[in-house]
N, C-alpha and C. Protein backbone atom coordinates (compact mmCIF):
# COMPACT_ATOMS: atom_id res chain seq x y z
N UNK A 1 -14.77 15.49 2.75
CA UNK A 1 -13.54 15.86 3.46
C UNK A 1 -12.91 17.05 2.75
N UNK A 2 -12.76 18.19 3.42
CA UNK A 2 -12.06 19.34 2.72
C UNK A 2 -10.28 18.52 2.83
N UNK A 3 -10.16 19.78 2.05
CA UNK A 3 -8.31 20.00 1.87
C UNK A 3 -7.35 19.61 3.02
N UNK A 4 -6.10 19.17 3.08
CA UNK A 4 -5.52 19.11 4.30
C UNK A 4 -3.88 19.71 3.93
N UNK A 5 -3.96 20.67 5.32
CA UNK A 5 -2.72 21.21 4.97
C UNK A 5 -1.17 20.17 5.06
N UNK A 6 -0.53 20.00 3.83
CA UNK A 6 0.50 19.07 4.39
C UNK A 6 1.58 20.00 4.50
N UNK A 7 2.78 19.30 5.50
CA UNK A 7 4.09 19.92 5.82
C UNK A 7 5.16 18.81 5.90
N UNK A 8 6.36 19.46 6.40
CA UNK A 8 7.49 18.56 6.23
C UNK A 8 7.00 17.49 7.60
N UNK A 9 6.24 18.24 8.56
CA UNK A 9 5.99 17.31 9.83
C UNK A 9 5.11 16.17 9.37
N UNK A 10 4.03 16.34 8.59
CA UNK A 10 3.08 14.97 8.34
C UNK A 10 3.01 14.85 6.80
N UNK A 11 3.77 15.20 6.10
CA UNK A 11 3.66 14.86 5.03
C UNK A 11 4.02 13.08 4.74
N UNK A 12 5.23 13.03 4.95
CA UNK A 12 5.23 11.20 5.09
C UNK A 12 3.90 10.95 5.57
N UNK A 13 3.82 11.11 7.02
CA UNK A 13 2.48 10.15 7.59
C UNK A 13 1.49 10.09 6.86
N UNK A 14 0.88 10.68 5.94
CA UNK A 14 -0.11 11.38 5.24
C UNK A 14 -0.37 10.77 4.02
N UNK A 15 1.63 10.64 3.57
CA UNK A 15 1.21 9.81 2.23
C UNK A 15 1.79 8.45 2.23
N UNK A 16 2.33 8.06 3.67
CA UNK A 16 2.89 6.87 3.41
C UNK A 16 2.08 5.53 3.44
N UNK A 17 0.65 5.98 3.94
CA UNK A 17 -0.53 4.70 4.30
C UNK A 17 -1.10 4.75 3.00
N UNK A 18 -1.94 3.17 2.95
CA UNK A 18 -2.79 2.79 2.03
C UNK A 18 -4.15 3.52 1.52
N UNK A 19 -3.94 3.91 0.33
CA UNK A 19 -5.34 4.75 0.01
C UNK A 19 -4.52 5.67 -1.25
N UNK A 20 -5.35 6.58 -1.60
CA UNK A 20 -4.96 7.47 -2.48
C UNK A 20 -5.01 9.19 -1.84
N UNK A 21 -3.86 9.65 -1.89
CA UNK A 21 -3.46 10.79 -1.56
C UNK A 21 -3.52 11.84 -3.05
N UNK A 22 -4.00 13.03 -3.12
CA UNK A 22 -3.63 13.99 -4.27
C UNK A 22 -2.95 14.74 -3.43
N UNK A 23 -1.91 15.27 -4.12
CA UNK A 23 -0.98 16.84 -3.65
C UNK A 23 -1.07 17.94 -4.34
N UNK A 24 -1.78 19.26 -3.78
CA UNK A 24 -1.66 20.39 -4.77
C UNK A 24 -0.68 21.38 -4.09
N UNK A 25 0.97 21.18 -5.48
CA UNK A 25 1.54 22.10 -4.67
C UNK A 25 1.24 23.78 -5.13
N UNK A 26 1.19 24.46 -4.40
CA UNK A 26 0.31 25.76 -4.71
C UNK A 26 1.55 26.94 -3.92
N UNK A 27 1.24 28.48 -4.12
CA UNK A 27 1.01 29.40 -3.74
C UNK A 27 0.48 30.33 -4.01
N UNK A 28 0.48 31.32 -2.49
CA UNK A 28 -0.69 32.50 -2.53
C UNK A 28 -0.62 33.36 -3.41
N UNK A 29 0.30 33.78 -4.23
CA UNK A 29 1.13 34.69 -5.55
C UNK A 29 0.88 34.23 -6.39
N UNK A 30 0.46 32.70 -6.88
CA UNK A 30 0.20 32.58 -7.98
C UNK A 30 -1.46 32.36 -8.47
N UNK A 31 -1.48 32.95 -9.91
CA UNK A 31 -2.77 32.99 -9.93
C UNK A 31 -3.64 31.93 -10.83
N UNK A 32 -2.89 31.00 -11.52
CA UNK A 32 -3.62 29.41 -11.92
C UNK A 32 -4.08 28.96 -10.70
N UNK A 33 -2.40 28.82 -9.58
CA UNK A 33 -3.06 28.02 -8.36
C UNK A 33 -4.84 28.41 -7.60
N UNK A 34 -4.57 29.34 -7.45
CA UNK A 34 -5.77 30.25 -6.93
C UNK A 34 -7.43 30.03 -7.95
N UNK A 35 -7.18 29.78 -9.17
CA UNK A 35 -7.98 29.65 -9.94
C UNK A 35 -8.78 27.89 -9.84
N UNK A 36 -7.33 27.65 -9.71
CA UNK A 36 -7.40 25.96 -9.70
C UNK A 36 -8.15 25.72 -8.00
N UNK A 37 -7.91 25.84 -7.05
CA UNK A 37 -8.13 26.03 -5.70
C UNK A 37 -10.02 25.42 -5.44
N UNK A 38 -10.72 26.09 -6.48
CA UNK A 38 -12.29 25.52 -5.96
C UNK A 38 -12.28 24.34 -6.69
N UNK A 39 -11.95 24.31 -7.74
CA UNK A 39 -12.11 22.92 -8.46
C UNK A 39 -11.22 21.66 -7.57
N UNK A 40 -10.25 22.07 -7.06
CA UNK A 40 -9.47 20.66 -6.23
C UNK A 40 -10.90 20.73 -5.22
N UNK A 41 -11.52 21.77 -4.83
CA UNK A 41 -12.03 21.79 -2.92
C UNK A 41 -13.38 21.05 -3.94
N UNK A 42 -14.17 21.48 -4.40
CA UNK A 42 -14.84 20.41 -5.06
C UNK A 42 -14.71 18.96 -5.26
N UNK A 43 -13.54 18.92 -5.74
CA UNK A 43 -13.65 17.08 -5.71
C UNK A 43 -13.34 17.13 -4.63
N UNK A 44 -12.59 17.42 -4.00
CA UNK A 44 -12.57 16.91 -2.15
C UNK A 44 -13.56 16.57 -1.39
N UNK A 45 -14.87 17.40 -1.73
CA UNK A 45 -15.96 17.06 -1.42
C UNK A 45 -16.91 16.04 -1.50
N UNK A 46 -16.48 15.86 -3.19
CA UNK A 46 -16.68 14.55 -3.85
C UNK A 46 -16.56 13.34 -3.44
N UNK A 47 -14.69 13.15 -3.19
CA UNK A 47 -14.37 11.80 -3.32
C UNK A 47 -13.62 11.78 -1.50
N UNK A 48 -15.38 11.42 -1.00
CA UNK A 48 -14.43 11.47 0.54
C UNK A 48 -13.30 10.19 1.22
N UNK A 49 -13.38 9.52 0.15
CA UNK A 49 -12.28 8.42 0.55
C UNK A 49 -10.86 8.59 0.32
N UNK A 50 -10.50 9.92 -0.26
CA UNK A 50 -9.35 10.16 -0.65
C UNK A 50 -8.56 11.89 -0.20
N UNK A 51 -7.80 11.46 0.64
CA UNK A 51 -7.20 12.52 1.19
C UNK A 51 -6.70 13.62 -0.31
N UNK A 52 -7.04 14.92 0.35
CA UNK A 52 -6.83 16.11 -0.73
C UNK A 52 -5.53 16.93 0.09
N UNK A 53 -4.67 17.03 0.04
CA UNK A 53 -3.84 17.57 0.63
C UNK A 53 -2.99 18.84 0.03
N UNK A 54 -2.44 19.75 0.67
CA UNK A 54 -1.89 21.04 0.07
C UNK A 54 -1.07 21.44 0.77
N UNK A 55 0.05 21.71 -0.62
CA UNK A 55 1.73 21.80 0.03
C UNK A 55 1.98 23.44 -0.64
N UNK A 56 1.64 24.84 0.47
CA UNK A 56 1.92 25.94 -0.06
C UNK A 56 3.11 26.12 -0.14
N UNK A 57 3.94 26.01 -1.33
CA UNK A 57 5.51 25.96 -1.42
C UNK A 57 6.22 27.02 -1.22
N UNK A 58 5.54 27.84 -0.22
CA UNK A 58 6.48 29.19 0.08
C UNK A 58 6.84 28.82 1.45
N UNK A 59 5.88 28.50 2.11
CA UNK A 59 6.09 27.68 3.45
C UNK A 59 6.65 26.55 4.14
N UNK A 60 6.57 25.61 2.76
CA UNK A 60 7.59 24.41 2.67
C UNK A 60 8.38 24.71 1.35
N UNK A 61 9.10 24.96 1.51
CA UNK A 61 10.33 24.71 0.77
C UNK A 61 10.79 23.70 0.45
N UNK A 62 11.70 23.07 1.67
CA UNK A 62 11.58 21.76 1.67
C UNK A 62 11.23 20.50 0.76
N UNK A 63 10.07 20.42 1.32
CA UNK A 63 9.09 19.23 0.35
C UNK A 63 9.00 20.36 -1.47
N UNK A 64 8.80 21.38 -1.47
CA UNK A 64 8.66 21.65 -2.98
C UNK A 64 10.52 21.51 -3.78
N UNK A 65 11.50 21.42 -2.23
CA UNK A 65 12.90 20.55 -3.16
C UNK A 65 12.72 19.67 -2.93
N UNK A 66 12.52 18.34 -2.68
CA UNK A 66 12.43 16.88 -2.19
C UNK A 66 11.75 16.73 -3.31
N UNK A 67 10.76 17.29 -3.79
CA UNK A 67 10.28 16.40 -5.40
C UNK A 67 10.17 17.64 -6.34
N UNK A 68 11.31 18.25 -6.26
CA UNK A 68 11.92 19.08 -7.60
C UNK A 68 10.55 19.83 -8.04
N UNK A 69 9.90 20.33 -7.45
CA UNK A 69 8.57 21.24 -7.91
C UNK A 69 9.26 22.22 -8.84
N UNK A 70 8.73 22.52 -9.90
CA UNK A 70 9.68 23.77 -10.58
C UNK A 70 8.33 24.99 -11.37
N UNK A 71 7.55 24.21 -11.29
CA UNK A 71 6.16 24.92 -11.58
C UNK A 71 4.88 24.69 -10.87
N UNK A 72 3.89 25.75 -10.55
CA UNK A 72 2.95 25.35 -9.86
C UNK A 72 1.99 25.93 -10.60
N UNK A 73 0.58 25.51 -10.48
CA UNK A 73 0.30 24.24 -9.20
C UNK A 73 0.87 22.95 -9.86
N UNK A 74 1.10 22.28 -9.26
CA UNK A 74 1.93 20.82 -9.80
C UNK A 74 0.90 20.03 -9.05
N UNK A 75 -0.01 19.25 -9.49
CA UNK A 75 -0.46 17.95 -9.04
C UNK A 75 0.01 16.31 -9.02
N UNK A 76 0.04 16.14 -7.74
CA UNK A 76 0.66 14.47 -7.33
C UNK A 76 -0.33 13.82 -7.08
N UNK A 77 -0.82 12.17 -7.37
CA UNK A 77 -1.23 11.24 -7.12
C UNK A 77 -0.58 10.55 -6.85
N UNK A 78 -0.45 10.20 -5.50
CA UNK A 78 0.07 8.90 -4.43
C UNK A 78 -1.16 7.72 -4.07
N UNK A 79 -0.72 6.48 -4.40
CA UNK A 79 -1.34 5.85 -4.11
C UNK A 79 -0.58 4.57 -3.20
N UNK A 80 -0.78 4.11 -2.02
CA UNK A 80 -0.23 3.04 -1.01
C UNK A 80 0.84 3.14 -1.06
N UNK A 81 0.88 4.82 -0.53
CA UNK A 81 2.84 5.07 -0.36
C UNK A 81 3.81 4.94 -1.99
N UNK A 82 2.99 5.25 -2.89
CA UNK A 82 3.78 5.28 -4.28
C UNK A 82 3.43 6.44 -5.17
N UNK A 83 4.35 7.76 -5.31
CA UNK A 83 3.65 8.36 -6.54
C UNK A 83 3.70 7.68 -7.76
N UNK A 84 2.27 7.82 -8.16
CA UNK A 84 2.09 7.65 -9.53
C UNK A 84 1.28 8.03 -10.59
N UNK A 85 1.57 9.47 -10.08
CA UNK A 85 1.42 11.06 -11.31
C UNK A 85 1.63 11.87 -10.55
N UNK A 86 2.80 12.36 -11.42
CA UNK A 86 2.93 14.20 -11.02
C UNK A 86 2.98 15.29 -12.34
N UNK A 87 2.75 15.97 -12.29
CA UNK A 87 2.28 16.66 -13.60
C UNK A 87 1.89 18.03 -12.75
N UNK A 88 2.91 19.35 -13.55
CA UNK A 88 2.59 20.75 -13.11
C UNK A 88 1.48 21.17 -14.09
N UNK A 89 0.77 22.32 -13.77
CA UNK A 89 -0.54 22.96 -14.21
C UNK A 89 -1.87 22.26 -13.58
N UNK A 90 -2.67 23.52 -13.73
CA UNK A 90 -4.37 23.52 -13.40
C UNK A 90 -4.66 22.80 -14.12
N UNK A 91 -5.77 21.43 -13.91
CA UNK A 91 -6.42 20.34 -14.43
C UNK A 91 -7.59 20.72 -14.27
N UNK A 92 -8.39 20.75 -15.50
CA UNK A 92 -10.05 21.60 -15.71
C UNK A 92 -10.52 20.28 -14.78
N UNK A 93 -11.95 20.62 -14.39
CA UNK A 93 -12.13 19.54 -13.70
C UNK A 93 -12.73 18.35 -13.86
N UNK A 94 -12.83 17.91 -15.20
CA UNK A 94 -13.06 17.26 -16.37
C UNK A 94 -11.60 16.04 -15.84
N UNK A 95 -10.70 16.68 -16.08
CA UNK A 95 -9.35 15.92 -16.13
C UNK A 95 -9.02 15.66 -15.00
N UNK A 96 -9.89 16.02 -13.85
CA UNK A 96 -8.77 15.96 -12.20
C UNK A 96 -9.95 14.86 -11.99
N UNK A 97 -11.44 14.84 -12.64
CA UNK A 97 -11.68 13.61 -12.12
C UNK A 97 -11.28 12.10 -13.28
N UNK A 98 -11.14 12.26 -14.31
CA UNK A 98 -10.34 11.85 -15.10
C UNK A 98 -9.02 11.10 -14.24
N UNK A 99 -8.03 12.08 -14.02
CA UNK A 99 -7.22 11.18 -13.14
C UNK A 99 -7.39 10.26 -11.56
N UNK A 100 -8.41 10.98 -11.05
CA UNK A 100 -9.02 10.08 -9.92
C UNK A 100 -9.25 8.78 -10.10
N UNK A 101 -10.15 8.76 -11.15
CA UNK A 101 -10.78 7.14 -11.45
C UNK A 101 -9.71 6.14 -12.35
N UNK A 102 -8.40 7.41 -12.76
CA UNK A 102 -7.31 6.39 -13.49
C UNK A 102 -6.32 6.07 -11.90
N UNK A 103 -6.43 6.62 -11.05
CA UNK A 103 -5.56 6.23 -9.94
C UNK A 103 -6.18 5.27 -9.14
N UNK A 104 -8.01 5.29 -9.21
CA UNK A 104 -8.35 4.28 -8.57
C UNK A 104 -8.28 2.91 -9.34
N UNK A 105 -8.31 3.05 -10.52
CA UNK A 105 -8.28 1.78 -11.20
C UNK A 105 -6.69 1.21 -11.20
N UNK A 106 -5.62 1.55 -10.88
CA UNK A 106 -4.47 1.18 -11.04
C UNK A 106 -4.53 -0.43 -10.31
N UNK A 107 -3.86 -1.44 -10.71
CA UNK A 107 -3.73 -2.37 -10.40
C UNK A 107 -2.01 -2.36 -9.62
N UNK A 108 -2.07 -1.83 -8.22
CA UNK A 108 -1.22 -1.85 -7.42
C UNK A 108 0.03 -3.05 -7.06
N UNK A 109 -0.14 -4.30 -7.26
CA UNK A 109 0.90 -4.95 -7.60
C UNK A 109 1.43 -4.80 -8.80
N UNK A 110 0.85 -4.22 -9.71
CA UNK A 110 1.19 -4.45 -10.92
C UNK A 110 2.70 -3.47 -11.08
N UNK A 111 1.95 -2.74 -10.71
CA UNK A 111 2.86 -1.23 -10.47
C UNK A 111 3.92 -1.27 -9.21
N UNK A 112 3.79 -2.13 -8.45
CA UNK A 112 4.77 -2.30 -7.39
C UNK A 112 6.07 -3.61 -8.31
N UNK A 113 5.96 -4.34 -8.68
CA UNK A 113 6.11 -5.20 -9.86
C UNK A 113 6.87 -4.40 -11.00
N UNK A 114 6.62 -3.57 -11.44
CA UNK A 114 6.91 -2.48 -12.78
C UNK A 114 8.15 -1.85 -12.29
N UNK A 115 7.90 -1.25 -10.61
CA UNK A 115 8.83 -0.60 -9.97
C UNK A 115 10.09 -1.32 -9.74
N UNK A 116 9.61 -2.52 -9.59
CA UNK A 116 11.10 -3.29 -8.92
C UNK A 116 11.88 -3.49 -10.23
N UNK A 117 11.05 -3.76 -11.58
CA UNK A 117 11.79 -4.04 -12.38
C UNK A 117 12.84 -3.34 -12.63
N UNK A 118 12.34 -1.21 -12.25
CA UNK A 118 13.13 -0.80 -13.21
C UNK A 118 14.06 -0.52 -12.19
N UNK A 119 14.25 -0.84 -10.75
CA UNK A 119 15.49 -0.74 -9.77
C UNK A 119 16.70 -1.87 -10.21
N UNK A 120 16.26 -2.52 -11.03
CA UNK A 120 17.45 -3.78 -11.15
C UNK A 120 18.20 -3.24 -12.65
């Protein structure tokens, strides 16, 4: 599965279902993002069970204020409607599959559980 462009229109839909979502927020001016760009489309290729999605933050604005983007590329891991990693800079691709297999291993109640704690 290649890349999918997200926006303010399907971005919820996109990341609010069960599965694991990555977000690369990117633009065309910058030149990590651009560097970083084959290595995300690579694992996309890879790991076809997991939506690869891309938020060009010149175009959305928006969504790059809704989660305070302040550097790019900034990578998000959402998993069953929950981020849980965001972290700005290019991840060699050593480390982006590194975080794949730490997002698939997450024990999702656990972390839904963790969350409620720290709302009280």
């Amino acid at each position: 599965m290649a890349t999918v462009e997200l926006t303010t229109a399907n971005f919820d839909e996109m990341t609010g279902k069960d599965g694991i979502v990555l977000v690369d927020f990117w633009a065309d001016w910058c030149g990590p993002c651009k560097r970083f760009a084959p290595v995300y489309e690579r694992s996309s290729e890879k790991h076809q069970n997991i939506v690869f999605g891309k938020v060009d933050t010149e175009a959305q604005q928006e969504l790059g204020a809704k989660f305070d983007i302040r550097s790019i590329p900034t990578i998000m891991a959402i998993r069953d409607g929950v981020i849980v990693f965001a972290q700005p800079g290019a991840l060699p691709e050593s480390a982006l599959e590194n975080l794949i297999e730490q997002v698939e291993a997450l024990d999702m109640d656990d972390v839904r559980r963790q969350l409620a704690e720290h709302k009280h």
